[in-house]
C-alpha atoms as a PDB file:
ATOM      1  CA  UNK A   1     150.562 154.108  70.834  1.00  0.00           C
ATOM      2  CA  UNK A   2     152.522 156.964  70.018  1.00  0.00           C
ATOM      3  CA  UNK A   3     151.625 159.944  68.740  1.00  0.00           C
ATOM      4  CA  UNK A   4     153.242 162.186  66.363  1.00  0.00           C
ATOM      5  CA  UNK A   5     153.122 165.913  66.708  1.00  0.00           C
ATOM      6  CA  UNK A   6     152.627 168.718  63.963  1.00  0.00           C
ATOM      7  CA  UNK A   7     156.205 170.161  65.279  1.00  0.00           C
ATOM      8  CA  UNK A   8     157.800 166.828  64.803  1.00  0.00           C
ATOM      9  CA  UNK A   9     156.585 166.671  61.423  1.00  0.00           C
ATOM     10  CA  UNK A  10     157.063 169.865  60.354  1.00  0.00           C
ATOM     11  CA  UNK A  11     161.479 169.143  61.982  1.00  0.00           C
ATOM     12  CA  UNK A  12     161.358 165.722  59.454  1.00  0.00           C
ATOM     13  CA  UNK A  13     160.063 168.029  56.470  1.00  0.00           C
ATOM     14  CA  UNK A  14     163.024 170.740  57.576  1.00  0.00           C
ATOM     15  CA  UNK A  15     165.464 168.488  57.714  1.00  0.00           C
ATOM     16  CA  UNK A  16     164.897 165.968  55.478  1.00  0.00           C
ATOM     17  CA  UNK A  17     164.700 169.040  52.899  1.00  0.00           C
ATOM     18  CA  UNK A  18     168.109 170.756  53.637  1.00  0.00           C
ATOM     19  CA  UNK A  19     170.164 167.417  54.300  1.00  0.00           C
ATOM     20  CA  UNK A  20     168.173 165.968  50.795  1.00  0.00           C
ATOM     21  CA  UNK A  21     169.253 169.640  48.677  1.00  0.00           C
ATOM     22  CA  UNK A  22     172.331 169.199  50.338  1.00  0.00           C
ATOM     23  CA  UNK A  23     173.483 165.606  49.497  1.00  0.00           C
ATOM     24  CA  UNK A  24     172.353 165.372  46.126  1.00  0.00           C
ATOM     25  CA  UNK A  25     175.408 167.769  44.604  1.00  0.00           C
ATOM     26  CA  UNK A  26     177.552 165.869  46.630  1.00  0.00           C
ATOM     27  CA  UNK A  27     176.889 162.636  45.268  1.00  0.00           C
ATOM     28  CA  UNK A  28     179.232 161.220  42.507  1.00  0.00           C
ATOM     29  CA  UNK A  29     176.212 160.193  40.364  1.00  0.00           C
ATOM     30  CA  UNK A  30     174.849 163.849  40.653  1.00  0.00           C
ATOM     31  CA  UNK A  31     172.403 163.535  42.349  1.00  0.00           C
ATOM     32  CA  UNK A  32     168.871 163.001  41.266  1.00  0.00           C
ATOM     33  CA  UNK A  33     167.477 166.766  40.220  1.00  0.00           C
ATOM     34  CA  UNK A  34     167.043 169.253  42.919  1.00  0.00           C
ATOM     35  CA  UNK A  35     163.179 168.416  43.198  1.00  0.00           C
ATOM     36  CA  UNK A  36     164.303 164.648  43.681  1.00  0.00           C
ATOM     37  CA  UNK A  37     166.807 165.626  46.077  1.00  0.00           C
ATOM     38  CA  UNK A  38     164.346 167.653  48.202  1.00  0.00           C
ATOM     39  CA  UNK A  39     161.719 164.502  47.963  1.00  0.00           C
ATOM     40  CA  UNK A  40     164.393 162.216  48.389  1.00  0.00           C
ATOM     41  CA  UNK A  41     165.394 163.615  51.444  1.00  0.00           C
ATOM     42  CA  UNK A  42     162.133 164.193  53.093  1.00  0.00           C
ATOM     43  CA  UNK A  43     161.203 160.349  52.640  1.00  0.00           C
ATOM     44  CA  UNK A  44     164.436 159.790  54.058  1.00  0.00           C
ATOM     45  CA  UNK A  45     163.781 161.725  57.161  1.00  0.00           C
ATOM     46  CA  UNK A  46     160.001 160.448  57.720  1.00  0.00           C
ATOM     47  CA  UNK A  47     161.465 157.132  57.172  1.00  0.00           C
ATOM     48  CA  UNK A  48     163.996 157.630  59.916  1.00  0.00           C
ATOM     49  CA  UNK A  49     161.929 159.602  62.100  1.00  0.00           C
ATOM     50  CA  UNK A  50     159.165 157.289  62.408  1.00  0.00           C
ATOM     51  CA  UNK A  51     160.850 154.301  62.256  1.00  0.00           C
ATOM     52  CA  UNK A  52     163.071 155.535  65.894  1.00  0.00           C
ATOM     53  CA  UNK A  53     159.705 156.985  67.125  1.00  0.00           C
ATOM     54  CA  UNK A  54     157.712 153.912  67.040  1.00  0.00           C
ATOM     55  CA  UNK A  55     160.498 151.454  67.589  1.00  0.00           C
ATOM     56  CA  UNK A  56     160.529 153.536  71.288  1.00  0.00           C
ATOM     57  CA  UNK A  57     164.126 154.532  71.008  1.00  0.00           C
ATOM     58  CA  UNK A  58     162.887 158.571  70.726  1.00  0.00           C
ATOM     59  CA  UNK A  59     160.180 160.194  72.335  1.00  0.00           C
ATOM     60  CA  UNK A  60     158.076 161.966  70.264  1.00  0.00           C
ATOM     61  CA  UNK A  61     158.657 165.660  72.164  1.00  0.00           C
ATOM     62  CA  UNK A  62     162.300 165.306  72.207  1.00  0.00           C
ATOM     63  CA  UNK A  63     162.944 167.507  69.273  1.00  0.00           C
ATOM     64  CA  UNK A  64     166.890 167.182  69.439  1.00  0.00           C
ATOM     65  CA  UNK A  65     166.887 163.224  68.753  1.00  0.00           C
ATOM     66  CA  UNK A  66     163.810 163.246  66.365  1.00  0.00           C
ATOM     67  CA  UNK A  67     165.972 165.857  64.357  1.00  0.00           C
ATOM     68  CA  UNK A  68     168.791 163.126  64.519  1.00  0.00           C
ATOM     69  CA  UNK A  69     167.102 160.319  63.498  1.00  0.00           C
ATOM     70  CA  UNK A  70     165.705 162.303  60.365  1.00  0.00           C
ATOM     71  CA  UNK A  71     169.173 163.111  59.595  1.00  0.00           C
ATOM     72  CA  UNK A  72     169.876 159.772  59.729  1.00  0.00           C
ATOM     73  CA  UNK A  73     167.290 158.410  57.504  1.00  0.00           C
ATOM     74  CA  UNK A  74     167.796 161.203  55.542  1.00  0.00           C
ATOM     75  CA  UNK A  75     171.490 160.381  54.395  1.00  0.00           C
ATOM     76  CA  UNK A  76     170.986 156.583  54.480  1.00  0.00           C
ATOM     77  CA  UNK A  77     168.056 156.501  52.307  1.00  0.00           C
ATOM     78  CA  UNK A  78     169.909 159.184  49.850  1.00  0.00           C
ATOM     79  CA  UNK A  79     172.683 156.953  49.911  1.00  0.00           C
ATOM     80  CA  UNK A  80     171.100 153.567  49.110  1.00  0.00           C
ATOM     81  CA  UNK A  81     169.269 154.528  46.354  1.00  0.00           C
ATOM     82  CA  UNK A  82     172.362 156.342  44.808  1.00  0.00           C
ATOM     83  CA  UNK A  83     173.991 153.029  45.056  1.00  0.00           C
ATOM     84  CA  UNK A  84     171.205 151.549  43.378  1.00  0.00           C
ATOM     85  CA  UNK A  85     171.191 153.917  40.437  1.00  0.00           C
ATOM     86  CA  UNK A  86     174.961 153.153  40.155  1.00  0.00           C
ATOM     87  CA  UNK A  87     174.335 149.852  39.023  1.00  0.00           C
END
């Protein structure tokens, strides 16, 4: 089983909070407030995170990718539920 770290977490929150104050201006609905933004975003990034960290395709101590795959999450989940509030 893998374990995560308090650094990894603490890259997710990071990222998942710039990418999730970031997107949310950018988004033609407006975004969802800057405090949903920021939340937003950081369940995006957990979500992405730990879904690459224990599906095996990251190690846990590999900073670089972890940071990656929170982006990732980050902007998809920001994405999908903007497209769900659009209709």
């Amino acid at each position: 089983m893998v374990g995560v770290t308090l650094q990894t977490v603490l890259v997710y929150v990071a990222v998942g909070a710039i990418l999730g104050l970031a997107l949310g201006p950018m988004l033609k609905s407006g975004g969802f407030g800057w405090f949903g933004n920021l939340c937003l975003g950081i369940l995006g990034a957990f979500a992405g995170g730990l879904a690459t960290t224990f599906g095996g395709l990251v190690v846990d101590n590999d900073l670089i990718r972890n940071a990656m795959a929170a982006a990732a999450g980050a902007i998809l989940l920001t994405l999908i539920v903007a497209i769900l509030k659009r209709r």
